[in-house]
Structures are given as C-alpha cells and as structure tokens.
PDB file of N, CA and C in Angstrom:
ATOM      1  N   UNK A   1       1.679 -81.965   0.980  1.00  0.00           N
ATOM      2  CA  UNK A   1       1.754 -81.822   2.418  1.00  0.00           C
ATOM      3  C   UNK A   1       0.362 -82.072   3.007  1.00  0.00           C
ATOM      4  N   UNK A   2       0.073 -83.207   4.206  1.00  0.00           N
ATOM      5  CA  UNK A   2      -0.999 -83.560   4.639  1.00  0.00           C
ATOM      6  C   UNK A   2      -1.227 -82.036   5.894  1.00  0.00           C
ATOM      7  N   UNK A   3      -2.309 -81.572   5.968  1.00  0.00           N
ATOM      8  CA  UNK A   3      -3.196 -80.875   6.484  1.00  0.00           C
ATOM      9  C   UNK A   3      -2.849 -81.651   8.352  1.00  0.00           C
ATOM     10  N   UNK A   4      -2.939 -80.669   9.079  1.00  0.00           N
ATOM     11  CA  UNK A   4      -3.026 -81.428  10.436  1.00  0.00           C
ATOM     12  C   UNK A   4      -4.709 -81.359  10.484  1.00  0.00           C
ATOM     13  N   UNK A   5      -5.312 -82.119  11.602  1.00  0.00           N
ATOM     14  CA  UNK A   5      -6.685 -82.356  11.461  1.00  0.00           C
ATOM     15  C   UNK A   5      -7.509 -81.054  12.465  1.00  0.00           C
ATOM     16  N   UNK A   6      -8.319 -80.496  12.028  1.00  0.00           N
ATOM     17  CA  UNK A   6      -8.792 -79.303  12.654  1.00  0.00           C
ATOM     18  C   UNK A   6      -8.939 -79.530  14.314  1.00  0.00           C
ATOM     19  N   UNK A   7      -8.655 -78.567  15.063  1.00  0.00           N
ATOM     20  CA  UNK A   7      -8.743 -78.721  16.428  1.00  0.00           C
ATOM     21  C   UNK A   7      -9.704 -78.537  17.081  1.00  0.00           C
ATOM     22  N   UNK A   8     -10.358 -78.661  17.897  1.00  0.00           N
ATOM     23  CA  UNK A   8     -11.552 -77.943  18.758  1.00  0.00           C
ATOM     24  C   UNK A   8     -13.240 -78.813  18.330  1.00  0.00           C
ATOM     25  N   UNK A   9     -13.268 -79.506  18.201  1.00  0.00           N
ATOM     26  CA  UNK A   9     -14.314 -80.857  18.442  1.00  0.00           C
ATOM     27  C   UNK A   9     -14.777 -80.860  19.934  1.00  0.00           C
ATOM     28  N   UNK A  10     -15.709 -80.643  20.301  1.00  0.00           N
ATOM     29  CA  UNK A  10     -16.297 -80.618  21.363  1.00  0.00           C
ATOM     30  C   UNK A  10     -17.290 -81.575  21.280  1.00  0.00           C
ATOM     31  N   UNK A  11     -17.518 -82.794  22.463  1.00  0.00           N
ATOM     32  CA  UNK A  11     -18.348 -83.738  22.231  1.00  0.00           C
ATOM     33  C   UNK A  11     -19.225 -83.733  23.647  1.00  0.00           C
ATOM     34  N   UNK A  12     -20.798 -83.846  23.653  1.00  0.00           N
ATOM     35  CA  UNK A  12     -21.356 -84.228  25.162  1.00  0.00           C
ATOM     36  C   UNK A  12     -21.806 -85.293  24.769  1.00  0.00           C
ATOM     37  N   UNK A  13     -21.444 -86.228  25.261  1.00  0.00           N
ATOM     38  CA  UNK A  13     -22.162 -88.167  25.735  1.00  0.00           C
ATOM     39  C   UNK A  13     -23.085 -88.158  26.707  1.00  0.00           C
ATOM     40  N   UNK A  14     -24.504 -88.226  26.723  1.00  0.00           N
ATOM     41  CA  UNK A  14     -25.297 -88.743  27.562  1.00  0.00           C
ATOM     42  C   UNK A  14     -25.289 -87.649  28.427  1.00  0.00           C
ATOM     43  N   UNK A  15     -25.296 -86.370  28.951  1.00  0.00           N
ATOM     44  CA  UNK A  15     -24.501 -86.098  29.564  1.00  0.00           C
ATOM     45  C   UNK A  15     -26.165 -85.236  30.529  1.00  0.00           C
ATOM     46  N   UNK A  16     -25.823 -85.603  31.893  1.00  0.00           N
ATOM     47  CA  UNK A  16     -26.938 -84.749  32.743  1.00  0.00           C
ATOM     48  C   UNK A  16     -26.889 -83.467  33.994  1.00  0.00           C
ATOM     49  N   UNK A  17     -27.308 -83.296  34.317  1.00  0.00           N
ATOM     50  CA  UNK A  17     -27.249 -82.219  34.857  1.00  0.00           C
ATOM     51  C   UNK A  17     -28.235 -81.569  36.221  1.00  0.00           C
ATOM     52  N   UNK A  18     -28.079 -81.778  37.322  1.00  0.00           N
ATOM     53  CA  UNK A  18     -28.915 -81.484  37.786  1.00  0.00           C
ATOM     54  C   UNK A  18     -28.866 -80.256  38.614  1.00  0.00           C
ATOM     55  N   UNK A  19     -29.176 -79.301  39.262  1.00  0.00           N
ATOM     56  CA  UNK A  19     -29.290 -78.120  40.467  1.00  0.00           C
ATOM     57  C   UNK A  19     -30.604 -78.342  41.127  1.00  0.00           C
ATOM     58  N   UNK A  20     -30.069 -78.656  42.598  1.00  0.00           N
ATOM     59  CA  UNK A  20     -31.411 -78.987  43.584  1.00  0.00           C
ATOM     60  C   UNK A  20     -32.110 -79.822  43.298  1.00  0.00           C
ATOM     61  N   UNK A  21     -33.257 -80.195  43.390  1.00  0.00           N
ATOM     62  CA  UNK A  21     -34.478 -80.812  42.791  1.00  0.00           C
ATOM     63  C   UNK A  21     -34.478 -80.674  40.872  1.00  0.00           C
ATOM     64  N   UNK A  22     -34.236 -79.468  40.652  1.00  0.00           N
ATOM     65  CA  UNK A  22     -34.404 -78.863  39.052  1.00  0.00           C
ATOM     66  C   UNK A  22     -33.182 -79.940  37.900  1.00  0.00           C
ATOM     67  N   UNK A  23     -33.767 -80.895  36.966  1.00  0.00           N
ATOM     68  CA  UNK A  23     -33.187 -81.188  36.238  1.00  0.00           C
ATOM     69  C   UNK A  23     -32.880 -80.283  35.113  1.00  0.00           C
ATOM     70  N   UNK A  24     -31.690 -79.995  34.263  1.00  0.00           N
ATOM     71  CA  UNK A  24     -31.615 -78.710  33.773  1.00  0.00           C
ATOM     72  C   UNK A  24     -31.351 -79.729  32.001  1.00  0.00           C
ATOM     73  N   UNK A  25     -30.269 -80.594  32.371  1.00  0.00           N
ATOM     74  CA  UNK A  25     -30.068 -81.750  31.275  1.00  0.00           C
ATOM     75  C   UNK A  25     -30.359 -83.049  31.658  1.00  0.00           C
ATOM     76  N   UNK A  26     -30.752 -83.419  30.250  1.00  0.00           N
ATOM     77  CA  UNK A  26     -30.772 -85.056  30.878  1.00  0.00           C
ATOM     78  C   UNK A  26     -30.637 -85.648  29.282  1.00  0.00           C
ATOM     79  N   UNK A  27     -29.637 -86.715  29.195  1.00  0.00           N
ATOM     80  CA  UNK A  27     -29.264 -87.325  28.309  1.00  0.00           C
ATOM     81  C   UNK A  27     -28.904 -86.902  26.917  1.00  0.00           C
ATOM     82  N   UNK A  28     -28.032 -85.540  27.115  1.00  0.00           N
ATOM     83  CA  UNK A  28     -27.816 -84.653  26.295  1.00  0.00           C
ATOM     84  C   UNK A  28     -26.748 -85.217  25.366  1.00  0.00           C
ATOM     85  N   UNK A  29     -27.013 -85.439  24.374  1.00  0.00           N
ATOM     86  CA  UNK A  29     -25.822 -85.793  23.786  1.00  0.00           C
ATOM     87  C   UNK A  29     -25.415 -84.576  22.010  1.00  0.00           C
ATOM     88  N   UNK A  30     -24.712 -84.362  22.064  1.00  0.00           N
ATOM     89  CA  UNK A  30     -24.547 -82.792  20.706  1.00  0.00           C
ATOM     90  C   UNK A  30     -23.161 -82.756  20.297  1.00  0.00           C
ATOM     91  N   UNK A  31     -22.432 -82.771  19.109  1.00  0.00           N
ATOM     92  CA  UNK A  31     -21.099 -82.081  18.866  1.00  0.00           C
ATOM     93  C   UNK A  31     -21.206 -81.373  18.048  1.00  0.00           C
ATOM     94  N   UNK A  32     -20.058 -80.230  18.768  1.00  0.00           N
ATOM     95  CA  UNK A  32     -19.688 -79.521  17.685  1.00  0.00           C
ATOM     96  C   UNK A  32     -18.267 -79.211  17.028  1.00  0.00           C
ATOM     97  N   UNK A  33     -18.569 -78.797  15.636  1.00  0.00           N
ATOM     98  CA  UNK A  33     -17.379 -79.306  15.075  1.00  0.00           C
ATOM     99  C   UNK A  33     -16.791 -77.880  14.754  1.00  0.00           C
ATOM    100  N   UNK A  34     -15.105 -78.592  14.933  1.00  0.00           N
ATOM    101  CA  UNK A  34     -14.383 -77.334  14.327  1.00  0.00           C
ATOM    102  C   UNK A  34     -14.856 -76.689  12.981  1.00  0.00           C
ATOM    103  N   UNK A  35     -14.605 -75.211  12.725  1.00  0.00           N
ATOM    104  CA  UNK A  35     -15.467 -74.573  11.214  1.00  0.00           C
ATOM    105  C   UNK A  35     -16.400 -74.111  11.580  1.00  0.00           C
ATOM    106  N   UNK A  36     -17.751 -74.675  11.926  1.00  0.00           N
ATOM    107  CA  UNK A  36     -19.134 -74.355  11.995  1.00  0.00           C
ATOM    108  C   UNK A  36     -19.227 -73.728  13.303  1.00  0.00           C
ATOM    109  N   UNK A  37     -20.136 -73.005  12.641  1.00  0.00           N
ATOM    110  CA  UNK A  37     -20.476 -72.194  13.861  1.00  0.00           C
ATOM    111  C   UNK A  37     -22.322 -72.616  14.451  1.00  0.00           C
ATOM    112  N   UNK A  38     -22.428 -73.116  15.515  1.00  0.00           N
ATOM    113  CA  UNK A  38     -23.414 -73.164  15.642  1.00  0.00           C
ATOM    114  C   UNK A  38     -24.102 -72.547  17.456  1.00  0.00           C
ATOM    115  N   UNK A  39     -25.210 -72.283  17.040  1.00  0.00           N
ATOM    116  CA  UNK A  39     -26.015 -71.708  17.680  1.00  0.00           C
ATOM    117  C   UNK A  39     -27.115 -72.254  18.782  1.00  0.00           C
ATOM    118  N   UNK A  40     -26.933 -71.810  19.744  1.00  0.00           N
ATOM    119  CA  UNK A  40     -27.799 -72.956  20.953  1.00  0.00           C
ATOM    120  C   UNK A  40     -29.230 -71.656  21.252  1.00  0.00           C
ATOM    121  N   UNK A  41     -30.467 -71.985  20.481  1.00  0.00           N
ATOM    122  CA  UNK A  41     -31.162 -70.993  21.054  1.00  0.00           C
ATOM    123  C   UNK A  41     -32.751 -72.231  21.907  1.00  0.00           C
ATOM    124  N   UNK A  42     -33.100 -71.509  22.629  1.00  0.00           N
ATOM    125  CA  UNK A  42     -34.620 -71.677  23.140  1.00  0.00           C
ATOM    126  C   UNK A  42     -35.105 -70.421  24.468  1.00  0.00           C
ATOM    127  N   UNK A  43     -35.740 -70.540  25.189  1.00  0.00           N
ATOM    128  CA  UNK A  43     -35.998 -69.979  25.865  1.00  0.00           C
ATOM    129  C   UNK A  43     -35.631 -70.179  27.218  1.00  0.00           C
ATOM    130  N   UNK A  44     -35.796 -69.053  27.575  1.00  0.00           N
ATOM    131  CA  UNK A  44     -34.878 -68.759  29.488  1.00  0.00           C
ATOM    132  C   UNK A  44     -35.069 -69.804  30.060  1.00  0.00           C
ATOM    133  N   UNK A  45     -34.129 -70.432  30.970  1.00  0.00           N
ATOM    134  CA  UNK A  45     -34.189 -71.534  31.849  1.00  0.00           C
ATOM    135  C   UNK A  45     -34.256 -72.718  31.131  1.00  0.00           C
ATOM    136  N   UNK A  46     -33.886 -73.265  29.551  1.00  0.00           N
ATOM    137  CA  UNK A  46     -34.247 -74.596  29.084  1.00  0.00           C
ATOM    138  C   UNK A  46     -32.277 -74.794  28.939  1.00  0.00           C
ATOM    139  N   UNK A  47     -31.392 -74.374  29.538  1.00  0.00           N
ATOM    140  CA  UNK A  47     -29.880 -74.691  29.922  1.00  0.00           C
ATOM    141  C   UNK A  47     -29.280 -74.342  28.922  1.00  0.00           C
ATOM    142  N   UNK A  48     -29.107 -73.770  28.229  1.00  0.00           N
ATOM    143  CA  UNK A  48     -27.946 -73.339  26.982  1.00  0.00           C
ATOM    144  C   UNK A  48     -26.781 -72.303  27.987  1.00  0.00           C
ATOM    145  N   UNK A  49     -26.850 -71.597  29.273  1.00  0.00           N
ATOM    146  CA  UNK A  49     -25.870 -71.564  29.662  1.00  0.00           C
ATOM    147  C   UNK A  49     -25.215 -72.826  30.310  1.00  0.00           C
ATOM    148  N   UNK A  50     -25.994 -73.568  30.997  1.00  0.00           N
ATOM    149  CA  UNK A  50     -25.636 -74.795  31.747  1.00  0.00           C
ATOM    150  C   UNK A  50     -24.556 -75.860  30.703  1.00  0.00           C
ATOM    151  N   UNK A  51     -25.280 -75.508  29.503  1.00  0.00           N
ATOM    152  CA  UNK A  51     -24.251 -76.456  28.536  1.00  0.00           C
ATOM    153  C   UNK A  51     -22.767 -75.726  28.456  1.00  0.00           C
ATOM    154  N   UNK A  52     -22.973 -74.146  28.140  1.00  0.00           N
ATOM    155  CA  UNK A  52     -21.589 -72.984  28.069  1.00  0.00           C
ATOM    156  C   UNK A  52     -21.098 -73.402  28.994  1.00  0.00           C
ATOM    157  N   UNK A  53     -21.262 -73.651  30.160  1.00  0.00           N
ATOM    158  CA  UNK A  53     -20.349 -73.706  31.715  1.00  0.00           C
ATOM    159  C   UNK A  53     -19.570 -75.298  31.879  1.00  0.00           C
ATOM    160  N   UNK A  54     -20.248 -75.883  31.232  1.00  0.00           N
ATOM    161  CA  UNK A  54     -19.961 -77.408  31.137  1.00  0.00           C
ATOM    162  C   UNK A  54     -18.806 -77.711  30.186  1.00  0.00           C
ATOM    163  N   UNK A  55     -19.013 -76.935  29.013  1.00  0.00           N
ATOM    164  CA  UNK A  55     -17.872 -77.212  27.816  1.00  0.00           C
ATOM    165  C   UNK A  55     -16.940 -76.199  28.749  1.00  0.00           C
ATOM    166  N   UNK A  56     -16.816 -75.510  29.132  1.00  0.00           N
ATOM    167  CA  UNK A  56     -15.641 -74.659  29.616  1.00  0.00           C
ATOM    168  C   UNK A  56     -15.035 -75.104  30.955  1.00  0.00           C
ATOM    169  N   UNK A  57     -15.572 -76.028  31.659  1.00  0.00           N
ATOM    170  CA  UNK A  57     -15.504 -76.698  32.510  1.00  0.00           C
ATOM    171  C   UNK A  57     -15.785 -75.820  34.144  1.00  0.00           C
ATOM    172  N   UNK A  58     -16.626 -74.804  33.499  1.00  0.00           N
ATOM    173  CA  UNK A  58     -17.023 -74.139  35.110  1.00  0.00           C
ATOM    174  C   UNK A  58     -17.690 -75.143  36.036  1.00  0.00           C
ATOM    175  N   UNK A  59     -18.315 -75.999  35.295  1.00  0.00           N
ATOM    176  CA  UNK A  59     -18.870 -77.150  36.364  1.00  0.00           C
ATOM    177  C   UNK A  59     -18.958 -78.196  35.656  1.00  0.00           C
ATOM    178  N   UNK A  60     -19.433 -79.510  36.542  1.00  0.00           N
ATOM    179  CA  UNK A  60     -18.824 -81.051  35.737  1.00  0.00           C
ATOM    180  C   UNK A  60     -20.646 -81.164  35.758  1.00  0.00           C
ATOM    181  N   UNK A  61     -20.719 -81.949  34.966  1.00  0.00           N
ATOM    182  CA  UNK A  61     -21.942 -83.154  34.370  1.00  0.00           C
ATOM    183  C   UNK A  61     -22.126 -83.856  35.569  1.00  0.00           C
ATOM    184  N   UNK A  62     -23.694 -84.116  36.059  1.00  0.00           N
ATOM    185  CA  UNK A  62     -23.593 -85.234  36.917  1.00  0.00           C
ATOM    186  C   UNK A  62     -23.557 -86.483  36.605  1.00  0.00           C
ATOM    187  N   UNK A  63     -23.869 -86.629  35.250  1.00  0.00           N
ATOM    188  CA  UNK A  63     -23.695 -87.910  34.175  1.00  0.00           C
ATOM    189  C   UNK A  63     -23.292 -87.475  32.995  1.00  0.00           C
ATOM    190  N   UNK A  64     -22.539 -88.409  32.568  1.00  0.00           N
ATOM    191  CA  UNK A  64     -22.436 -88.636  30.804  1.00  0.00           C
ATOM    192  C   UNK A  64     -20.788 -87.470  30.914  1.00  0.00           C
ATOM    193  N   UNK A  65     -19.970 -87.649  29.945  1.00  0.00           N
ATOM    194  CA  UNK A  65     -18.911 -86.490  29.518  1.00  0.00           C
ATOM    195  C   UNK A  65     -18.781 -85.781  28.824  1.00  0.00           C
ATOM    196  N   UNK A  66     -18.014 -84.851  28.830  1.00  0.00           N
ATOM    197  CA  UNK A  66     -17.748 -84.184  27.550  1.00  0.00           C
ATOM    198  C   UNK A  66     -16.583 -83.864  27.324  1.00  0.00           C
ATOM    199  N   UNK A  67     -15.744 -84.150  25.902  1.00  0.00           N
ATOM    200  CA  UNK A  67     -14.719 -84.172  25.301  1.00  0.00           C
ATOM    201  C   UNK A  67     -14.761 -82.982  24.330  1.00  0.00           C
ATOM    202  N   UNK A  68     -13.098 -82.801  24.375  1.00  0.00           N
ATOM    203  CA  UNK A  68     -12.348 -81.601  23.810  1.00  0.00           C
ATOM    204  C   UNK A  68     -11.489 -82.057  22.460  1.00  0.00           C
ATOM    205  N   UNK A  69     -11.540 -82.368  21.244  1.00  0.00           N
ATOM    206  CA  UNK A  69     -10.443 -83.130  20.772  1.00  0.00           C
ATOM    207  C   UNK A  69     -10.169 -85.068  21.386  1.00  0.00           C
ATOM    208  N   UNK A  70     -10.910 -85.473  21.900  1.00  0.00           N
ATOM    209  CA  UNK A  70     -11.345 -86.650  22.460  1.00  0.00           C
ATOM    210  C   UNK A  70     -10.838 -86.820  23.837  1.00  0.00           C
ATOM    211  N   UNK A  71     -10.533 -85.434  24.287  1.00  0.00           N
ATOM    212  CA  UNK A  71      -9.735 -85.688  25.946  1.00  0.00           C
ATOM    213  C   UNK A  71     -11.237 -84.926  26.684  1.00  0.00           C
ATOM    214  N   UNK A  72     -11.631 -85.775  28.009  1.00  0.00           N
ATOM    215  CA  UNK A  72     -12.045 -85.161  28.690  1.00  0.00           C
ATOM    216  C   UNK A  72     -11.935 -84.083  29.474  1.00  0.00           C
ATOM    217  N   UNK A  73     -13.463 -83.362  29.442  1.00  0.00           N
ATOM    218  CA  UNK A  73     -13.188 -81.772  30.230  1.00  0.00           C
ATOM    219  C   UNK A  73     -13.130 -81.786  31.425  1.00  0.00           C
ATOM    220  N   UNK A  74     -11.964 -81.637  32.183  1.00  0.00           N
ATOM    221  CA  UNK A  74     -12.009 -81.914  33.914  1.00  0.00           C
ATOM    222  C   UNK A  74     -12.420 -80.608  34.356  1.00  0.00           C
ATOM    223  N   UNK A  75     -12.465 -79.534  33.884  1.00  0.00           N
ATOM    224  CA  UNK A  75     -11.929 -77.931  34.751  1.00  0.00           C
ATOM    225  C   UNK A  75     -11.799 -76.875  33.488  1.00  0.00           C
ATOM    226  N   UNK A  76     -11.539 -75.490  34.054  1.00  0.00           N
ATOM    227  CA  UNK A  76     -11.676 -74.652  33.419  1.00  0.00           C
ATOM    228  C   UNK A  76     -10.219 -74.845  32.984  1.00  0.00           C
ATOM    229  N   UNK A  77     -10.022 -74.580  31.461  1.00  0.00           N
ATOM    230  CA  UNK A  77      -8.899 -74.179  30.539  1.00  0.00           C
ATOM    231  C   UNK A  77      -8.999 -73.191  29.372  1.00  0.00           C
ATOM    232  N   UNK A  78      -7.447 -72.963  29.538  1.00  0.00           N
ATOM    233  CA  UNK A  78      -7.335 -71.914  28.295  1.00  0.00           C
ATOM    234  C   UNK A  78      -7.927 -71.839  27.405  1.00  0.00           C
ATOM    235  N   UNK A  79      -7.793 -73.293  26.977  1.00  0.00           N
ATOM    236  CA  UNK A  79      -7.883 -73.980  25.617  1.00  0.00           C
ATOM    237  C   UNK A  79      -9.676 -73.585  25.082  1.00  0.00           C
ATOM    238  N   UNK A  80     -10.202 -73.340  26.129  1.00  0.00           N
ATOM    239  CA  UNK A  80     -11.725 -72.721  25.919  1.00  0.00           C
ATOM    240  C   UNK A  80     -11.889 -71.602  26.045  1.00  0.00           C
ATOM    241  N   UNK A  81     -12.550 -71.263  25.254  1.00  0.00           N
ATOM    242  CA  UNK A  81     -13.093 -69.366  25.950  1.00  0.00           C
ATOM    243  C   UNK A  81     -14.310 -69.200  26.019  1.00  0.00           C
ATOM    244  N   UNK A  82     -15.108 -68.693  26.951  1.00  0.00           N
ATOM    245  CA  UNK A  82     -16.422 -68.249  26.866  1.00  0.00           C
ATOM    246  C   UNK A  82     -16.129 -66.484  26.615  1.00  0.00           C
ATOM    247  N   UNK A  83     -16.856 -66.061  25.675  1.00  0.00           N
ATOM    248  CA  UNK A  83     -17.384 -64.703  25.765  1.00  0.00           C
ATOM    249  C   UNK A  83     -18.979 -64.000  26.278  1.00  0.00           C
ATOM    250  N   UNK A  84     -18.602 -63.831  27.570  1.00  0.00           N
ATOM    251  CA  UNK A  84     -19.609 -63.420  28.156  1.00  0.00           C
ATOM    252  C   UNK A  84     -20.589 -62.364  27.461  1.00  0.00           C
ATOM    253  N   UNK A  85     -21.676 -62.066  28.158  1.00  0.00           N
ATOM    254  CA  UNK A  85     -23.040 -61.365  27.311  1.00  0.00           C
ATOM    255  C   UNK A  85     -22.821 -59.794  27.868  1.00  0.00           C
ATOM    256  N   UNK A  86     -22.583 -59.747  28.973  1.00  0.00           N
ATOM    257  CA  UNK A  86     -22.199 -58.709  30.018  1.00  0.00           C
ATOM    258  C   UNK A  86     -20.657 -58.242  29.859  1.00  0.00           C
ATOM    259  N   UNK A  87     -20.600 -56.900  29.858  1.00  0.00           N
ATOM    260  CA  UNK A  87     -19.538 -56.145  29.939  1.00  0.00           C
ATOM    261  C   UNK A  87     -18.437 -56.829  30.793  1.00  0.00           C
ATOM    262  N   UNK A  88     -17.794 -57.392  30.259  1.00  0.00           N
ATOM    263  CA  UNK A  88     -16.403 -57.960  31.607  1.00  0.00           C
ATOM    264  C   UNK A  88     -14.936 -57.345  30.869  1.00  0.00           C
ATOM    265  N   UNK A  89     -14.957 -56.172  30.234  1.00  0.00           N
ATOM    266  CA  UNK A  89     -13.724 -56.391  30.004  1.00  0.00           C
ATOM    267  C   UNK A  89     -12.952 -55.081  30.887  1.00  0.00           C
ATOM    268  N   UNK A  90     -11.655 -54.829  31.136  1.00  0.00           N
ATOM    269  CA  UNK A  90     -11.149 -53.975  32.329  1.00  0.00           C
ATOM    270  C   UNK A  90     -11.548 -52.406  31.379  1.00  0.00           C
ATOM    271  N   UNK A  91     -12.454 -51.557  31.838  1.00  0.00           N
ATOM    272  CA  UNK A  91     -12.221 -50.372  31.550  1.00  0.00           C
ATOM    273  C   UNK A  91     -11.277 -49.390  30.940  1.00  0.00           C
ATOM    274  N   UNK A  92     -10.015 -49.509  31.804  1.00  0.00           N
ATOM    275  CA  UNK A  92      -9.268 -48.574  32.043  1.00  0.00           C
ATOM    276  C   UNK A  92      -7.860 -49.471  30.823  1.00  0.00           C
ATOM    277  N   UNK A  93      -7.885 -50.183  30.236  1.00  0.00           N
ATOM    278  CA  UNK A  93      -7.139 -50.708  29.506  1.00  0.00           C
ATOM    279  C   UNK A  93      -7.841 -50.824  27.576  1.00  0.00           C
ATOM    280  N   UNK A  94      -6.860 -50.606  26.928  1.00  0.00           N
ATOM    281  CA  UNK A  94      -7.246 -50.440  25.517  1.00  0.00           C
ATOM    282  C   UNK A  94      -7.831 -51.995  25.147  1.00  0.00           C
ATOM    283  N   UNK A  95      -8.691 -52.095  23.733  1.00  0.00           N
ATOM    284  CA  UNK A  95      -8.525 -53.393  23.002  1.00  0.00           C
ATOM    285  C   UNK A  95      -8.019 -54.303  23.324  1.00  0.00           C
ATOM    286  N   UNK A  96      -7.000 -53.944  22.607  1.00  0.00           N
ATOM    287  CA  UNK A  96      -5.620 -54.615  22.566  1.00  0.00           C
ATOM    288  C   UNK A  96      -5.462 -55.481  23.743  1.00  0.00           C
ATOM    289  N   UNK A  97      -5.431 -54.360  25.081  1.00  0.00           N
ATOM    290  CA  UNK A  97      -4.768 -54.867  26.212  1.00  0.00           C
ATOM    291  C   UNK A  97      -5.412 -55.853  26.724  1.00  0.00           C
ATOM    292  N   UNK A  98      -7.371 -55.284  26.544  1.00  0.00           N
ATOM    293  CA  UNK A  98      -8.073 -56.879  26.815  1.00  0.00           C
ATOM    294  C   UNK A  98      -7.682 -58.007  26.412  1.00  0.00           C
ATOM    295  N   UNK A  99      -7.680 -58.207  25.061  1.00  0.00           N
ATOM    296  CA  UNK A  99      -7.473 -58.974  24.551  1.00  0.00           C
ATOM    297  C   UNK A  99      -6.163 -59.976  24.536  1.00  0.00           C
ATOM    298  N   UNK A 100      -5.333 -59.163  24.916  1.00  0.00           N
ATOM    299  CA  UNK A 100      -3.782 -60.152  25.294  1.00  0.00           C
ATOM    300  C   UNK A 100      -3.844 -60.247  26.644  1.00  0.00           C
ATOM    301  N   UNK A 101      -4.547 -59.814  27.607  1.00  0.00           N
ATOM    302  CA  UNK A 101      -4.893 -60.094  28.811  1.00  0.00           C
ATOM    303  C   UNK A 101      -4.527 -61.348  29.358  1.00  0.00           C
ATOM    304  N   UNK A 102      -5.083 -62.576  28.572  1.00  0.00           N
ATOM    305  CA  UNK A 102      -4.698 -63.777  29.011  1.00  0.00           C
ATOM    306  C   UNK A 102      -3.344 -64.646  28.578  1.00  0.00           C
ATOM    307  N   UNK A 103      -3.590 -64.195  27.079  1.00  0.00           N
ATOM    308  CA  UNK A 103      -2.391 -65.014  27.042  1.00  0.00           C
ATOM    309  C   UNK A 103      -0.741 -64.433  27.458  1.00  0.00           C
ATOM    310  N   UNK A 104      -0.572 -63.183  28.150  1.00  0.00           N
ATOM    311  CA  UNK A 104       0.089 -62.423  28.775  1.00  0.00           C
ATOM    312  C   UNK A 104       0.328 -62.923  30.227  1.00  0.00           C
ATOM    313  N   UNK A 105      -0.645 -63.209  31.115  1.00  0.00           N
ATOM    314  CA  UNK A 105      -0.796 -63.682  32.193  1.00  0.00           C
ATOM    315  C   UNK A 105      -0.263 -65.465  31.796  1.00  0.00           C
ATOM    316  N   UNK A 106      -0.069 -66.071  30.645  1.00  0.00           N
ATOM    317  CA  UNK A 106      -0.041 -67.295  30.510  1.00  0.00           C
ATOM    318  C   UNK A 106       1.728 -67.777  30.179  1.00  0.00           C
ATOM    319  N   UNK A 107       2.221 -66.272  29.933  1.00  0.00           N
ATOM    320  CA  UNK A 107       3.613 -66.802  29.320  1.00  0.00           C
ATOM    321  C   UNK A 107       3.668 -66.381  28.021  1.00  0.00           C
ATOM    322  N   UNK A 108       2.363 -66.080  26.920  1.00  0.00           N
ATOM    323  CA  UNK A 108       2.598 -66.870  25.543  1.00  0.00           C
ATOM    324  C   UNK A 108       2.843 -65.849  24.825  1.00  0.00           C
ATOM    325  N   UNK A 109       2.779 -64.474  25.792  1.00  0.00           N
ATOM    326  CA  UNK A 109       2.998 -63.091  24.658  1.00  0.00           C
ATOM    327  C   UNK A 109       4.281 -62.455  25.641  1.00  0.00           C
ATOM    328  N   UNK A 110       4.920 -61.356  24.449  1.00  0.00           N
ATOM    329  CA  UNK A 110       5.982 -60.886  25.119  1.00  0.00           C
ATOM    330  C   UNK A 110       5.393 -59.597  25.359  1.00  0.00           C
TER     331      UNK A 110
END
C-alpha cells in the first residue's frame, strides 16, 4: 500500500514585505517541510512574526507568495494554526473545551 504524500509544505517565493517606510522582508524565500520542526529565531523587530502572520494568512506579501501544499495562501484558514505566546485561551472552559473550540464551531466534532 502506497503512503499518501505528507501534508503541510509551506513554501515563501521571493516574498516581501513592507509597513510604512519600514521594510520588514525582502526577497525571502524558506520552506518548510512536513515532519521537521523548525525554528525561526533572531532578535526583536528582524520579522519572524511578520513571516507567522503571512503563512497563516493574517496578512498578504507585498511581493513574492506563499504556498500551502502548492496552493496559494489567500487569507486566514483552518488548515493553519498559529499558537500564540500570550494567554488566549477562554478561562472559564476546560482543556478539552479549548481545544475542540474550533473544530466544533467548524462542523467537524459532535
């Protein structure tokens, strides 16, 4: 039995970025591959959130794309998750409840 091919390939092409005057990316190009886990470090303000917001599609590239499985990222989807650094999850609800939170709101749990 052939294996289906791992999902979640994330690709940036060329890809730039600007806010105001402040270039944040410029000609970024990086994938990452399903399995590995990898790690975006440098120091404050050199864009490693700007890249998080981009693969999740909180905001678009002013150049270059970035692909999901080879489909471009138009917008925010399921199909991505960011886990924020900051406390966001509802208080007053268990684990659990965080955690099925979305795909509950989506249809996909009973």
């Amino acid at each position: 039995m052939m294996k289906a091919p791992a999902r979640g390939r994330v690709e940036m092409r060329s890809v730039g970025k600007r806010f105001d005057r402040t270039t944040v990316l410029e000609n970024c190009s990086i994938e990452f591959r399903p399995g590995v886990i990898t790690g975006l470090i440098g120091p404050s303000g050199c864009g490693k959130t700007t890249i998080i917001d981009l693969i999740a599609g909180y905001a678009a590239p002013d150049k270059g794309e970035i692909l999901l499985d080879g489909i471009p990222v138009s917008g925010p989807s399921w199909e991505r998750l960011v886990v924020f650094q900051e406390t966001t999850l509802f208080p007053w609800k268990s684990t659990l409840r965080n955690v099925a939170f979305g795909p509950l709101n989506r249809g996909a749990l009973c």
